[in-house]
Protein backbone atom coordinates (compact mmCIF):
# COMPACT_ATOMS: atom_id res chain seq x y z
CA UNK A 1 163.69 146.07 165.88
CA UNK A 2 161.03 144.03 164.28
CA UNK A 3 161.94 145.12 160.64
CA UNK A 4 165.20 143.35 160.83
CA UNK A 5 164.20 140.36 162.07
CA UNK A 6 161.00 140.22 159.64
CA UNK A 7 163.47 141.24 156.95
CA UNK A 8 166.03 138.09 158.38
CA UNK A 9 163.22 135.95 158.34
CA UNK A 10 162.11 136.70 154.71
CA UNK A 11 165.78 135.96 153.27
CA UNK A 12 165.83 132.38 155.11
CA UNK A 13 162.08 132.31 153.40
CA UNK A 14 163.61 133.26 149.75
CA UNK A 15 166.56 130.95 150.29
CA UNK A 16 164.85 128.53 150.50
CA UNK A 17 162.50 128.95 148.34
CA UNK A 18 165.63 129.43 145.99
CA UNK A 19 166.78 126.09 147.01
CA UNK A 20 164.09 124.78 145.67
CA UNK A 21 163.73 127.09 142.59
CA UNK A 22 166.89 125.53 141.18
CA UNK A 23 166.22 121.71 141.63
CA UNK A 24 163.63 122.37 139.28
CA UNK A 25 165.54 124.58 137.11
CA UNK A 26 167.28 123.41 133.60
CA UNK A 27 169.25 125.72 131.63
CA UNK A 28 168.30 128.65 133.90
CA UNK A 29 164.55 128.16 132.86
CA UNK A 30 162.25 126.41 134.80
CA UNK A 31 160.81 123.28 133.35
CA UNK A 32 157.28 122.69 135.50
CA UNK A 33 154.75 125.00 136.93
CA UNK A 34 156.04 124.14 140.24
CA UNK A 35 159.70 125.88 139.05
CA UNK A 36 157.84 128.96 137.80
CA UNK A 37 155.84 129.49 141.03
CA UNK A 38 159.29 129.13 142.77
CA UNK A 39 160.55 131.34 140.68
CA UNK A 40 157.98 133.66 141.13
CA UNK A 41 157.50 133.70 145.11
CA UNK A 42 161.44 134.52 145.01
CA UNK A 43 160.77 137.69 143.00
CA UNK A 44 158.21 138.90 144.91
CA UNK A 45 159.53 138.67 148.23
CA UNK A 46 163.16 138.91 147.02
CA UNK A 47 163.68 141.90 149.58
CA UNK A 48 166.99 143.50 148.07
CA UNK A 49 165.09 144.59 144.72
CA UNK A 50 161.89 146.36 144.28
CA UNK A 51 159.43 147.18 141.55
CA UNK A 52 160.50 145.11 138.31
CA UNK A 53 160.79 141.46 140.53
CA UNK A 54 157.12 141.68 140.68
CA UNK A 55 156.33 142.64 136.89
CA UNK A 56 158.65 138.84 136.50
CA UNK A 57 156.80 137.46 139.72
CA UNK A 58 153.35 138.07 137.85
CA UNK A 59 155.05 136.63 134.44
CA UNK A 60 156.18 133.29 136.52
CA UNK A 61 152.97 132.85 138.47
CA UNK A 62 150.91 133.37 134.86
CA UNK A 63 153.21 131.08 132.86
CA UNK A 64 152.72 128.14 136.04
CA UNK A 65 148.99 128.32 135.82
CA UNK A 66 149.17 128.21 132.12
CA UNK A 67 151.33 125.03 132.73
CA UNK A 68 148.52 123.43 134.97
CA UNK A 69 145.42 124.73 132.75
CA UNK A 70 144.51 127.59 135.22
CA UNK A 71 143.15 124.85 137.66
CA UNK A 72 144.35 126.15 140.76
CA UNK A 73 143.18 129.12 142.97
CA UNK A 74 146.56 129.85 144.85
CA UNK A 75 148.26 130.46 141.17
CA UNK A 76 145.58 133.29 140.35
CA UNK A 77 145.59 134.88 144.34
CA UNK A 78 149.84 134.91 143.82
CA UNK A 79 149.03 136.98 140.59
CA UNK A 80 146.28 139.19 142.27
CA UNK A 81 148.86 139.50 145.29
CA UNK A 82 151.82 140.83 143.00
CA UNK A 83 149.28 142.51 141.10
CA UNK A 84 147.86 144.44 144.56
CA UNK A 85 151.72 145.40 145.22
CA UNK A 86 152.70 147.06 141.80
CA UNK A 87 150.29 150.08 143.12
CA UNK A 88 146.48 151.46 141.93
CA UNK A 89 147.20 151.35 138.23
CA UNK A 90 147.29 147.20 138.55
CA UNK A 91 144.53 146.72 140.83
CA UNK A 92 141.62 146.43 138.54
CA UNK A 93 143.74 143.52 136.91
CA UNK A 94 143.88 142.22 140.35
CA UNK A 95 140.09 141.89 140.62
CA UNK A 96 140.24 140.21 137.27
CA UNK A 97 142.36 137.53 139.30
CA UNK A 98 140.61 137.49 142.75
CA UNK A 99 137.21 136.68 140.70
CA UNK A 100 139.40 133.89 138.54
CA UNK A 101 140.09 132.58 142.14
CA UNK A 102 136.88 132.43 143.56
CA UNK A 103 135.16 130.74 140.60
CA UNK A 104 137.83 128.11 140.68
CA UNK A 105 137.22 127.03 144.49
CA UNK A 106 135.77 129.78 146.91
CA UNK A 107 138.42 129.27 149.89
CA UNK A 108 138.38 131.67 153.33
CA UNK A 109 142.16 132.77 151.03
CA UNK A 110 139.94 134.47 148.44
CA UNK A 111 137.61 135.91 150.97
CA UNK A 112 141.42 137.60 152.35
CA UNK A 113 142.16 138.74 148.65
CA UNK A 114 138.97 140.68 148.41
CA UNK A 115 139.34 141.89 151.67
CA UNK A 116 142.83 143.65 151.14
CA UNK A 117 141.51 144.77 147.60
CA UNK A 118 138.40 146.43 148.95
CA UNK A 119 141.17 147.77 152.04
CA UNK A 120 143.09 149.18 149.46
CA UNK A 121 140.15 150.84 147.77
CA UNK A 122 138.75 152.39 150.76
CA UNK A 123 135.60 150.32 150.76
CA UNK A 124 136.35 149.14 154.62
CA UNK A 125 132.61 147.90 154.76
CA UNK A 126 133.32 145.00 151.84
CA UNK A 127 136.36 144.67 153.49
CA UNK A 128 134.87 143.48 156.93
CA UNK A 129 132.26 141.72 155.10
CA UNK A 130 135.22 139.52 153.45
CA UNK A 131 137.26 139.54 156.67
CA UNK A 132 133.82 138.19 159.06
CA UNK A 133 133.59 135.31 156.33
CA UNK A 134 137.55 134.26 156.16
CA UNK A 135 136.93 134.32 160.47
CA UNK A 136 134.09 132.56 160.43
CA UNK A 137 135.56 129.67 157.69
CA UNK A 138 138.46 129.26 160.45
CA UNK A 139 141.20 131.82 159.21
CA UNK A 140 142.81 133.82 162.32
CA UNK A 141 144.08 136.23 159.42
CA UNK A 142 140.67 137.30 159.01
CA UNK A 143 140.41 137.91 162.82
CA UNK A 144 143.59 140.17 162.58
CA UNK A 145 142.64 142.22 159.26
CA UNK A 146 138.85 142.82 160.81
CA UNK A 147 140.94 144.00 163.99
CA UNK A 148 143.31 145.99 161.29
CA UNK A 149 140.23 147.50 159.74
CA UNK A 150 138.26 148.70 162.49
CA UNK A 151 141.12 150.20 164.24
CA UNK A 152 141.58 152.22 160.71
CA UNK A 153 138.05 153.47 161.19
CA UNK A 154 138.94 154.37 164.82
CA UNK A 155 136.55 151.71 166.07
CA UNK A 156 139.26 150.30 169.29
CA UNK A 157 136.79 149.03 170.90
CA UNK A 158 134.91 146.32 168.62
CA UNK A 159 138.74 146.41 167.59
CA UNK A 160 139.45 144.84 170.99
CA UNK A 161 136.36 142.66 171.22
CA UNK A 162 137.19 141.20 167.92
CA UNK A 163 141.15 140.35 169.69
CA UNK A 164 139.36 138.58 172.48
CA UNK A 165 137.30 136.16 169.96
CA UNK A 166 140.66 136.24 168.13
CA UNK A 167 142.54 134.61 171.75
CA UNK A 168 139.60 132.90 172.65
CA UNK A 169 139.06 131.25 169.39
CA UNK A 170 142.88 131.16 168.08
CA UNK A 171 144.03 128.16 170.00
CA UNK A 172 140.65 125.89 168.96
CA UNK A 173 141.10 126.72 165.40
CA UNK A 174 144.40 125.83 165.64
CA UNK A 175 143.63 122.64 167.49
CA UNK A 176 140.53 121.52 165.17
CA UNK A 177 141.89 122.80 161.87
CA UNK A 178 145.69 122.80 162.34
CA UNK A 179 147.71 124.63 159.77
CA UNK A 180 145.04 125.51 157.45
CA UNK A 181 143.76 128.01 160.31
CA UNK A 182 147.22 130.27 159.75
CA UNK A 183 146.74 130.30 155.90
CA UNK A 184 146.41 134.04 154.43
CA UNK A 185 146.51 135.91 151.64
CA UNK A 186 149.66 137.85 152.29
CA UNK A 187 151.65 134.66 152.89
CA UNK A 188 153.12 131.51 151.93
């Protein structure tokens, strides 16, 4: 029931996003590193095809912060992202990225990336340690991956504590830091 409408959702998301894509678009290249992150987000959520839109997706998001002089974190956590989804073999690259990202600006976003890489690994303690620091910066995502993790490790009931902060806290974050306190890794 929720698949479809997560799967609905994510087409209005791409077209859109396609929209976009081809206002800055010019002989079916794109022409600014705004176009080529477009271009990029549309491969990797495009949610028809699988496995070669995100080799392209990593391609666009590389080519954009080549445009822009790798001066932006997002650019480098979109490769790590794409990176993270292509399976094991591409997550050391990923790291490669995450680290780019941090030493560009540290945001609560990078603390996410290294979260879900450590996840991914198995390492659920560097994982919690990443998720407590996105929470603590203001991020409900990190509130919901902590939750995430500890329920992995069969922990339900600091899993359920950590929801209560999560209510509790949700609405002030939202009301004190607004949109920024929905931001995540996983999304855009």
């Amino acid at each position: 029931m929720f698949a479809e409408a997560r799967k609905r959702l994510q087409e209005q998301r791409n077209a859109a996003c396609l929209e976009a894509y081809r206002k800055e678009v010019k002989d079916n290249r794109p022409t600014t590193a705004q176009g080529y992150y477009l271009k990029g987000l549309v491969l990797e959520y495009d949610v028809e095809r699988e496995g070669t839109s995100l080799v392209e997706a990593v391609e666009c998001y590389r080519m954009a912060s080549h445009m822009i002089h790798n001066t932006d974190e997002y650019l480098f956590l979109s490769i790590a992202r794409a990176l993270l989804k292509q399976g094991p073999e591409c997550r050391p690259a990923s790291l490669t990225y995450i680290r780019q990202a941090s030493a560009t600006r540290h945001t609560p976003e990078v603390d996410l990336a290294f979260a879900r890489y450590f996840e991914i690994g198995g390492d659920f303690g560097q994982a919690r340690k990443h998720c407590i620091k996105a929470a603590i910066k203001g991020r409900v995502a990190g509130f919901f991956e902590l939750a995430s993790l500890l329920r992995q490790e069969n922990r339900k009931l600091q899993a359920f504590a950590v929801d209560v902060v999560r209510l509790l806290a949700g609405p002030f974050l939202a009301l004190v830091l607004g949109a920024k306190s929905r931001k995540s890794f996983d999304g855009y």
